[in-house]
Protein backbone atom coordinates (compact mmCIF):
# COMPACT_ATOMS: atom_id res chain seq x y z
CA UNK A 1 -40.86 5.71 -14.35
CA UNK A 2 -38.33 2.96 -12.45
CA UNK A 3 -39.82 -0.33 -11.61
CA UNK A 4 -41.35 -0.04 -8.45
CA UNK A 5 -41.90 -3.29 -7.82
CA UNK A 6 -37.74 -3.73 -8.48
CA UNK A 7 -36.89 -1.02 -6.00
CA UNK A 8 -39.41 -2.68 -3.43
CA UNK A 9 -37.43 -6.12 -3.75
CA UNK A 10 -34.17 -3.92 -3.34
CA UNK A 11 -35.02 -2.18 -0.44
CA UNK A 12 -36.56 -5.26 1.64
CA UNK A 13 -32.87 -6.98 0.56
CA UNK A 14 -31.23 -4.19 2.19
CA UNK A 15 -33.69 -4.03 5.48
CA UNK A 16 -32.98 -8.05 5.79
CA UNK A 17 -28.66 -7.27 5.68
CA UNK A 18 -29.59 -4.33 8.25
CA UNK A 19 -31.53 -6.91 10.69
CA UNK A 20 -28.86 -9.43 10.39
CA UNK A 21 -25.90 -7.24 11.22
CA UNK A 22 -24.54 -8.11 7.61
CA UNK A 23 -25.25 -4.48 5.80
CA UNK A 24 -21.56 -2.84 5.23
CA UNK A 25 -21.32 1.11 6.77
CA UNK A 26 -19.25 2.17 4.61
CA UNK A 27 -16.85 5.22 5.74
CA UNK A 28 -15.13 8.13 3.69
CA UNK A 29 -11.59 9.09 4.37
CA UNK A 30 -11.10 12.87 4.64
CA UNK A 31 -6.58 12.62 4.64
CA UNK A 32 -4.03 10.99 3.38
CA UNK A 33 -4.11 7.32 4.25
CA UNK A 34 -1.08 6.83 6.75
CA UNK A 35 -1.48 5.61 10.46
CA UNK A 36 -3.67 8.63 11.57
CA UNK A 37 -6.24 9.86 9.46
CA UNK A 38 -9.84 11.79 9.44
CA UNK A 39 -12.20 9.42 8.86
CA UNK A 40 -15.80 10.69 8.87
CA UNK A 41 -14.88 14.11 10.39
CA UNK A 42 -12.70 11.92 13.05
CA UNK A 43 -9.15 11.89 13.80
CA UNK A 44 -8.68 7.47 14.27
CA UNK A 45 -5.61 5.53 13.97
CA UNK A 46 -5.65 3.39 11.00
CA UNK A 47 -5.89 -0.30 11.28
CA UNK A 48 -7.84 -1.41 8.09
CA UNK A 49 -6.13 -0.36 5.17
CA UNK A 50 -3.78 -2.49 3.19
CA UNK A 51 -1.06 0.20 3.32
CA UNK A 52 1.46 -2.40 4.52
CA UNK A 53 4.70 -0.01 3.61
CA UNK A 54 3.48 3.09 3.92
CA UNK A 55 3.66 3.85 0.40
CA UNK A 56 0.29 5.29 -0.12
CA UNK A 57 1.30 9.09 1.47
CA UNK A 58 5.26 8.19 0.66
CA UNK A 59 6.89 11.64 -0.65
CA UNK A 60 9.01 9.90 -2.98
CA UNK A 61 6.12 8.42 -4.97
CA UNK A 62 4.28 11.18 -4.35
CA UNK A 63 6.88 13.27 -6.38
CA UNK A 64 7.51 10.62 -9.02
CA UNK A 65 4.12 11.22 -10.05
CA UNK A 66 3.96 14.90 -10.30
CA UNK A 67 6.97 14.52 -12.73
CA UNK A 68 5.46 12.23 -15.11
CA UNK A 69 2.28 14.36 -15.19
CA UNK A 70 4.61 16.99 -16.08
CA UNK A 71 6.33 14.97 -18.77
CA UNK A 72 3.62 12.92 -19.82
CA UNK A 73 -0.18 14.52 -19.20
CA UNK A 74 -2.40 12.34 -17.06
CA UNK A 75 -3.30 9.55 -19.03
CA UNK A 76 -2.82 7.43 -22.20
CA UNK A 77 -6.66 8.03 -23.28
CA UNK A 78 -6.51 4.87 -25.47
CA UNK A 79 -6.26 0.47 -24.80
CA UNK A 80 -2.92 -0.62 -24.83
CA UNK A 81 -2.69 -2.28 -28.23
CA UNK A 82 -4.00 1.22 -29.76
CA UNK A 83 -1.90 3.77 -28.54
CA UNK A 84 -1.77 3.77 -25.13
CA UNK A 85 1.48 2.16 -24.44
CA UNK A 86 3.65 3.68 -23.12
CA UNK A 87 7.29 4.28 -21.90
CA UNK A 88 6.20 4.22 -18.52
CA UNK A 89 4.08 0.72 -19.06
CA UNK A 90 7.43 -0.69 -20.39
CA UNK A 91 9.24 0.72 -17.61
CA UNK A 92 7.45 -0.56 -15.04
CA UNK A 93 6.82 -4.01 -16.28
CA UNK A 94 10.56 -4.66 -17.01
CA UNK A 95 11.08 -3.47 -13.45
CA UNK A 96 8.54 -5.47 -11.95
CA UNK A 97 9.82 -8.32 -14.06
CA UNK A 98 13.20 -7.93 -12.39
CA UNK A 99 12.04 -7.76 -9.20
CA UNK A 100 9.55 -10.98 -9.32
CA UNK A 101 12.39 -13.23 -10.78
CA UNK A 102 10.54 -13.64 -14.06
CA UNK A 103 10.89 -13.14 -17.64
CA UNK A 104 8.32 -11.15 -18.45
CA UNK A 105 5.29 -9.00 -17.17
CA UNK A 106 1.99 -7.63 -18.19
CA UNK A 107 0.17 -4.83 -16.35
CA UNK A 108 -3.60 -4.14 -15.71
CA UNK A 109 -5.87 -1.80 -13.96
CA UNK A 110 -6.45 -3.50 -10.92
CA UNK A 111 -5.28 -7.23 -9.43
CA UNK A 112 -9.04 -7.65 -9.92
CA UNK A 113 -9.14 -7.63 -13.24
CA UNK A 114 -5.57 -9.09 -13.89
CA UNK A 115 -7.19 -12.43 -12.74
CA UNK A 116 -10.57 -11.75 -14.74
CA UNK A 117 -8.05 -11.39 -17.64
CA UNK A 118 -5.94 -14.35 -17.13
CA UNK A 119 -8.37 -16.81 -16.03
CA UNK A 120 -10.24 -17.50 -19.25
CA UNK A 121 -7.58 -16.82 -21.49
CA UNK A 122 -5.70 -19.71 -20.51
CA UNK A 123 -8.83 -21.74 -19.85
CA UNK A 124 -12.02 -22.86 -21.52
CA UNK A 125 -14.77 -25.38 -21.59
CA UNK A 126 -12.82 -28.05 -22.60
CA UNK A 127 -10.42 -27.63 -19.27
CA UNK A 128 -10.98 -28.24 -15.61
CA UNK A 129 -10.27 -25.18 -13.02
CA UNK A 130 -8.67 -26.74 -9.18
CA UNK A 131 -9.21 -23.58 -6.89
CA UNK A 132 -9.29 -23.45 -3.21
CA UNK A 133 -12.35 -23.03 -1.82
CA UNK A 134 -11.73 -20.04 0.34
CA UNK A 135 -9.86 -17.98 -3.01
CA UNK A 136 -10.26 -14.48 -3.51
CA UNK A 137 -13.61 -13.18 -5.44
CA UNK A 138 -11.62 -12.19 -8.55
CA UNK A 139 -10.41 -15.42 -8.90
CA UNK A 140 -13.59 -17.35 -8.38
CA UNK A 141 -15.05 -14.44 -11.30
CA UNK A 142 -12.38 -15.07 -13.30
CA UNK A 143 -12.93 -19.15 -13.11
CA UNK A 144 -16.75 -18.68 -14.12
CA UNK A 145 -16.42 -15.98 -17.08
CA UNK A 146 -13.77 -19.29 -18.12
CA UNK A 147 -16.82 -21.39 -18.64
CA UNK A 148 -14.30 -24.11 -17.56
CA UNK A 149 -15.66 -26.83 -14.99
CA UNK A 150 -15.02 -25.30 -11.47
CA UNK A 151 -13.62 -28.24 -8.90
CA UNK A 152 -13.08 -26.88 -5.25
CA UNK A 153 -10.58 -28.43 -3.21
CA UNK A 154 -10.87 -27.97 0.75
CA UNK A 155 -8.50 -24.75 1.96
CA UNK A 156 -5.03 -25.69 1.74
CA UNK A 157 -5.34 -29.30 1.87
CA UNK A 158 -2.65 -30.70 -0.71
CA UNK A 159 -3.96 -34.11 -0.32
CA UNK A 160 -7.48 -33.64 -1.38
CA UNK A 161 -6.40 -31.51 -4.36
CA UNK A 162 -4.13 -34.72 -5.19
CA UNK A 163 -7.73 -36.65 -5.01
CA UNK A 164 -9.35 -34.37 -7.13
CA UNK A 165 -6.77 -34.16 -9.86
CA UNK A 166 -6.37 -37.88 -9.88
CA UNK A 167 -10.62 -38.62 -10.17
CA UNK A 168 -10.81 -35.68 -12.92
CA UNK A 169 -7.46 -35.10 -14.16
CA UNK A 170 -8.50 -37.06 -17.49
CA UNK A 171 -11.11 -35.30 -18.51
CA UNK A 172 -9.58 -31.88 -19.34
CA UNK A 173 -7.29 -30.52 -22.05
CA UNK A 174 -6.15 -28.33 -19.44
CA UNK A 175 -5.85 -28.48 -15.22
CA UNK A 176 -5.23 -24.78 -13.77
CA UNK A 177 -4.54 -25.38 -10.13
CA UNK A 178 -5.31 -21.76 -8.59
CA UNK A 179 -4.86 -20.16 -5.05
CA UNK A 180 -4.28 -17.30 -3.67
CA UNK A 181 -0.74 -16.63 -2.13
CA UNK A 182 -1.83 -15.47 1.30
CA UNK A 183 -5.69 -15.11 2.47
CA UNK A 184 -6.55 -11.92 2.59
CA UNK A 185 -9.06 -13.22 5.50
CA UNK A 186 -7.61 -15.38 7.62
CA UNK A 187 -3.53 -14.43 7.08
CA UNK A 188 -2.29 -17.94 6.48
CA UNK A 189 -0.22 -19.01 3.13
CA UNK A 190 -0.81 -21.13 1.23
CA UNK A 191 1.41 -24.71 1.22
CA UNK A 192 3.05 -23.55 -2.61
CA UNK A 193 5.95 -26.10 -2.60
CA UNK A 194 3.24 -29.05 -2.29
CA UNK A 195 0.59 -27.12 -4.67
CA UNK A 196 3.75 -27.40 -7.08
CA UNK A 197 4.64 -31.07 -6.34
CA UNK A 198 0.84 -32.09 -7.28
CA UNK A 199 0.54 -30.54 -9.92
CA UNK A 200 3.30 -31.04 -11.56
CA UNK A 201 2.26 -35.37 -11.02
CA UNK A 202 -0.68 -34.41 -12.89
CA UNK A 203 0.66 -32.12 -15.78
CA UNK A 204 -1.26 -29.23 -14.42
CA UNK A 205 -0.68 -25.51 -14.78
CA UNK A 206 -0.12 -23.69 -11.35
CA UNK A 207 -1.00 -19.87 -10.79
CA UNK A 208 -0.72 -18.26 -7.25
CA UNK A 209 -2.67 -14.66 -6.64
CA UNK A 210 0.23 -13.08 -4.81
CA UNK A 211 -1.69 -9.37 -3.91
CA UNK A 212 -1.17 -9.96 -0.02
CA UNK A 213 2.59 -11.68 -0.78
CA UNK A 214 4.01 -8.52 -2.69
CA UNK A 215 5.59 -6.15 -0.26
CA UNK A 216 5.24 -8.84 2.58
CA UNK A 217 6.89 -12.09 2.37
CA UNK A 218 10.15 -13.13 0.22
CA UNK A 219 13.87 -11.03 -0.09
CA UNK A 220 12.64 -7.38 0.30
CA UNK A 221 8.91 -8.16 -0.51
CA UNK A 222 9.40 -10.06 -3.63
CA UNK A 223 6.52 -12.29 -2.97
CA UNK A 224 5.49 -15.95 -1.84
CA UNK A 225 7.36 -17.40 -5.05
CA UNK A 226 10.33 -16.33 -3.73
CA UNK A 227 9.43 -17.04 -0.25
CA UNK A 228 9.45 -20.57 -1.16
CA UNK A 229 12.73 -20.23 -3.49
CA UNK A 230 9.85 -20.95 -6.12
CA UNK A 231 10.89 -19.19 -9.03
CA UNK A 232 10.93 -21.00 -12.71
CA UNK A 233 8.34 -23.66 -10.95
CA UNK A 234 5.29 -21.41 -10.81
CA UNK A 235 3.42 -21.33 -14.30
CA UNK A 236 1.46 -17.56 -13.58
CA UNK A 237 2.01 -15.19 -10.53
CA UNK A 238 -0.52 -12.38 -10.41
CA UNK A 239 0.15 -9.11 -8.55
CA UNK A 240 -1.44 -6.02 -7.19
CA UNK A 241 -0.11 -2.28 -7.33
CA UNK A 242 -2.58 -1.26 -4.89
CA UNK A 243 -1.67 -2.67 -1.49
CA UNK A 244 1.80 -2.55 -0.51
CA UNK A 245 2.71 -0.77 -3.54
CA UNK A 246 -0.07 1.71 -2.17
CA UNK A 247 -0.81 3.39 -6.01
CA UNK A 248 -3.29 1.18 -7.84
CA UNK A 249 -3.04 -1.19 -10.39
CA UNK A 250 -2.21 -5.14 -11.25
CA UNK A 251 -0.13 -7.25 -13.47
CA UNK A 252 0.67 -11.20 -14.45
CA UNK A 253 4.41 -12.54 -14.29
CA UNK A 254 5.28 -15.07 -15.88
CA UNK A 255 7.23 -16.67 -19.03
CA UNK A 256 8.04 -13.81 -22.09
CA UNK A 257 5.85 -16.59 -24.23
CA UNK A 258 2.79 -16.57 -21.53
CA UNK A 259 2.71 -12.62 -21.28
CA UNK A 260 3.12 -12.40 -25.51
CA UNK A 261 -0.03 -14.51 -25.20
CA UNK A 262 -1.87 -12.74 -22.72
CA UNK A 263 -1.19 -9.17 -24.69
CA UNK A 264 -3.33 -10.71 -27.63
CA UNK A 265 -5.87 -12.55 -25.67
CA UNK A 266 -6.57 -10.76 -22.32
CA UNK A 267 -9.70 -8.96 -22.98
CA UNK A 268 -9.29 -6.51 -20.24
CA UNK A 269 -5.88 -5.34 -21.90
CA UNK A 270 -7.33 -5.15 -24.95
CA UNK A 271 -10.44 -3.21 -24.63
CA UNK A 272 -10.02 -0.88 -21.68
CA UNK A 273 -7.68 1.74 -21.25
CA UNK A 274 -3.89 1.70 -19.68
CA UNK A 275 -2.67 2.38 -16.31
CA UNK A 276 -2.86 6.42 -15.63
CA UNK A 277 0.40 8.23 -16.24
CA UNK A 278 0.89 9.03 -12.29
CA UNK A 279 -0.02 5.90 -11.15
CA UNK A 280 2.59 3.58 -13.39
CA UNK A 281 5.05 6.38 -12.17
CA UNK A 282 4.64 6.28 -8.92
CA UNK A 283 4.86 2.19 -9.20
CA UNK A 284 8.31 2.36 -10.64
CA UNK A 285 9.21 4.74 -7.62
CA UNK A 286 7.91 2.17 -5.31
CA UNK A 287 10.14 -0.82 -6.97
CA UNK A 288 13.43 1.23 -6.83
CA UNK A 289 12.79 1.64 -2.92
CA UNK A 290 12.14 -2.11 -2.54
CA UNK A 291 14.98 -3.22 -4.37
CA UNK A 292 17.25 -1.00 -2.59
CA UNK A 293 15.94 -1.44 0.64
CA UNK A 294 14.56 -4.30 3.20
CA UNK A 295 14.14 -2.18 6.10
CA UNK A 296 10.08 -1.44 5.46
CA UNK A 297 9.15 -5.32 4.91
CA UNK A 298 11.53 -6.41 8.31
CA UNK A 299 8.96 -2.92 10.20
CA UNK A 300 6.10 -4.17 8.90
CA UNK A 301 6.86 -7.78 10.53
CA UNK A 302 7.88 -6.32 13.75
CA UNK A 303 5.17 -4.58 13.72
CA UNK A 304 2.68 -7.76 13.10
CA UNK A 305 4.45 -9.56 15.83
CA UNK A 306 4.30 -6.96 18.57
CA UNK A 307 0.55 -6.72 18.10
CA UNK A 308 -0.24 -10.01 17.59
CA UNK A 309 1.15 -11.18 21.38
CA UNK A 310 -0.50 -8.39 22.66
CA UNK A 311 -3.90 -9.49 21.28
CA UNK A 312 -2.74 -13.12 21.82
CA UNK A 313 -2.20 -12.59 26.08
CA UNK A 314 -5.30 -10.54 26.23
CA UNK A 315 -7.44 -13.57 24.87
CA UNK A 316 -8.36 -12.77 21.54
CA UNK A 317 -8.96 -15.51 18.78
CA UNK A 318 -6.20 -14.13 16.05
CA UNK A 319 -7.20 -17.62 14.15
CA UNK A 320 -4.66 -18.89 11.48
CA UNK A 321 -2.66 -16.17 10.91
CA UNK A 322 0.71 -16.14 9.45
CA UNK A 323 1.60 -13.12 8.47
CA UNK A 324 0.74 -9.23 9.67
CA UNK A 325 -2.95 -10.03 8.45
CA UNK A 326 -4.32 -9.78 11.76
CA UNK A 327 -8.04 -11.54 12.23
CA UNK A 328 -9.63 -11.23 15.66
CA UNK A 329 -12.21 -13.58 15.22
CA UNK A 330 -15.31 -13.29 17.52
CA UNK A 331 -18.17 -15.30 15.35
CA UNK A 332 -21.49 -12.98 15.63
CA UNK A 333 -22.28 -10.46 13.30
CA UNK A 334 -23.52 -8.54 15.49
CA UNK A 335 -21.68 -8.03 18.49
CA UNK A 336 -18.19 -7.72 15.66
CA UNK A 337 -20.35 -5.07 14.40
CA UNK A 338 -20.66 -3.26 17.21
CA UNK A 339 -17.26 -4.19 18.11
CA UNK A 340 -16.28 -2.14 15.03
CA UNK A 341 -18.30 0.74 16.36
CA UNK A 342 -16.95 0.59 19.41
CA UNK A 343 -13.57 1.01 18.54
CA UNK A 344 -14.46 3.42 16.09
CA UNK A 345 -15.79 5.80 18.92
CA UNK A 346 -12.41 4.74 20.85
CA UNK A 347 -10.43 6.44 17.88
CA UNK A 348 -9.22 3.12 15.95
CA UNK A 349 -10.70 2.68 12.89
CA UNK A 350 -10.94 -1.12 11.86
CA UNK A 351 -13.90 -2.89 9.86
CA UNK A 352 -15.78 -5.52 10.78
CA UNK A 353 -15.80 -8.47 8.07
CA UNK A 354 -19.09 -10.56 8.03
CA UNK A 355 -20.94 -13.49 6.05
CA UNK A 356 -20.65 -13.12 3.09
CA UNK A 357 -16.73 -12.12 2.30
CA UNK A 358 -15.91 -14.82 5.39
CA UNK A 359 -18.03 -17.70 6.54
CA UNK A 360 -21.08 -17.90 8.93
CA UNK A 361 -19.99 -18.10 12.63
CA UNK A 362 -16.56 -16.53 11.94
CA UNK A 363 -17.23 -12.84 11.65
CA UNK A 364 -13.91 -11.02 12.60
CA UNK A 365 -12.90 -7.40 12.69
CA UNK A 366 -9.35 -7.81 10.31
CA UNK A 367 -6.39 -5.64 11.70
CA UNK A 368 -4.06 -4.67 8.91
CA UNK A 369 -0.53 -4.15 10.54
CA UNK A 370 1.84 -1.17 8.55
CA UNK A 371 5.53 -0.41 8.59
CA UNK A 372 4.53 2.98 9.55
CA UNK A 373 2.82 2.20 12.73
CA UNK A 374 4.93 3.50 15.83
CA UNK A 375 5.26 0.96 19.10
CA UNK A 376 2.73 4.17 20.77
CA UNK A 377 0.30 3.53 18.29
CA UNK A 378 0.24 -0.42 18.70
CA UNK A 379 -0.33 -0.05 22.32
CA UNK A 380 -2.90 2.59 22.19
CA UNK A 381 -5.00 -0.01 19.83
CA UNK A 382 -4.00 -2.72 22.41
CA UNK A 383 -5.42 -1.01 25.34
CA UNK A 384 -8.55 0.14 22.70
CA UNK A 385 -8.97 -3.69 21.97
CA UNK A 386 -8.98 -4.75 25.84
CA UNK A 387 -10.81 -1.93 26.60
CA UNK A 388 -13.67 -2.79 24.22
CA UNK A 389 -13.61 -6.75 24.38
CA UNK A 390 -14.52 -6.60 28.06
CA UNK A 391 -17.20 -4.40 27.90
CA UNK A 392 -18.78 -6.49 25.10
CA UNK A 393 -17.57 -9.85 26.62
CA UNK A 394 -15.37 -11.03 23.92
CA UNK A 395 -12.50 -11.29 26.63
């Protein structure tokens, strides 16, 4: 029989997230994601996915992977250093190589667990970790299973990460200065060029999460690296397939000697198997329509900009945001909660984001702006927002 006594402790955690407006609804999608869908037996436009391109229902990917399944079966049904490389893998990382600006690539399963494999192969108890405090929860998982020393610096403050390198510096091997390229909370990006400065005063090894970058900022979506005409000066970019790529997926760019390394270290890449057949296909598909074509990154930031001076003039708190990451930040749980539901029942469909993913006090519902979105469907979410904020008194 279970542990009662277990379950009991379980279920009074959940009743205590319930009472303080902090337990997560979580709702099934019945469509393809696009910029309508069904969601829970409702037709809602889609504000809360990280479909930034539209690539998730795109026909052309959609095709590339039916191909490959064709061609290749479904899977590689075996870790990469077995036998379950292959021709696609290669493919796509030489193409994703080419696109970043660097030498050489290596794909995961997820951006998740590209940073839980990168992390503590580079890194170990003899080195120091400098991560910004407000970094993404693979990265802080990927710092711990390092058993390095941990060292927070305050969120995108280039000055006290200078402080903290030079009263620690010494004591480490190794310094891995880590941040993520844009906050996937509060839309702002991070200050790279001065994260590069620093460390490079203190011989320190930079790596930039760039899951939020890809598809978004930089020459046709290349990233944050090139954003900041970075490229050769960042030590380890990691990147997601799964957002504005819209398949699934992650990989680490960086220098052909870093990646060789990372193929017989990464434990993730070594003991759990490859990227599915149609999903590395339908990546390749979505690199040959970036590198031909700017027109879905410049959409997806007129898009971002037309909604967020609409939000703006009507009142609401869109926080730090600079880039189509769209928080509207109203502080209780609660009432963002209901805000959520609100809206919900108003046919847009965006999620409320509570303590703990963001900060006490700062509870936001986060609109996520796509290239597919229509100028109709940015004012009928406009009107939804007004509508709703004044009959909960946010505006």
């Amino acid at each position: 029989m279970a542990n009662q006594k277990f379950l009991e402790e379980i279920k009074a955690e959940i009743e205590s997230l319930k009472e303080a407006g902090l337990y997560v609804n979580i709702r099934t999608v019945e469509s393809a994601v696009s910029s309508w869908m069904i969601v829970d037996g409702k037709k809602v436009l889609n504000l809360t996915s990280n479909n930034y391109l539209g690539f998730a229902n795109e026909p052309r990917l959609k095709e590339a992977a039916k191909k490959a399944i064709e061609e290749y079966g479904i899977g590689p049904a075996a870790v990469r250093t077995i036998s379950g490389t292959m021709s696609l893998h290669i493919i796509l990382e030489r193409m994703l190589a080419e696109f970043k600006g660097a030498e050489a690539v290596i794909s995961y399963q997820s951006g998740f667990k590209a940073n839980l494999s990168v992390i503590p192969s580079i890194v170990g108890r003899e080195d120091g970790i400098f991560s910004d405090e407000l970094n993404h929860a693979s990265i802080i998982d990927g710092c711990r299973l390092s058993r390095a020393e941990i060292i927070r610096y305050a969120h995108a403050d280039v000055d006290d990460l200078r402080k903290k390198l030079a009263e620690n510096r010494h004591r480490f091997r190794r310094a891995l200065v880590v941040t993520d390229g844009v906050f996937s909370m509060d839309g702002d990006i991070a200050p790279l060029p001065d994260i590069v400065k620093v460390a490079k005063e203190y011989d320190a090894i930079v790596m930039v999460d760039d899951a939020h970058g890809e598809g978004v900022l930089g020459r046709g979506g290349r990233g944050i690296v090139d954003h900041f005409h970075l490229h050769g000066e960042v030590d380890i970019e990691i990147g997601t397939l799964s957002k504005a790529f819209g398949v699934v997926g992650g990989y680490a760019a960086s220098s052909s000697v870093i990646v060789d390394y990372l193929r017989q270290k990464s434990r993730p890449f070594l003991f759990s198997s490859a990227m599915t057949v149609p999903d590395a296909a339908a990546c390749i598909e979505a690199v040959r329509i970036l590198q031909s074509s700017d027109d879905r990154v410049r959409r997806l930031w007129e898009n971002a900009n037309y909604f967020k001076v609409k939000m703006r003039e009507a009142g609401f708190n869109t926080w730090k945001s600079q880039t189509p990451i769209t928080p509207i930040v109203i502080g209780d749980e609660k009432k963002t909660q209901e805000f959520s539901r609100r809206l919900f029942e108003e046919g847009v469909f965006v999620q409320a984001i509570v303590y703990p993913t963001v900060p006490k006090g700062t509870a936001r519902v986060r609109v996520m702006i796509s290239a597919i979105h229509t100028k109709d469907d940015l004012d009928f979410a406009a009107d939804k927002f007004i509508k709703v904020g004044k009959e909960l008194g946010i505006i």
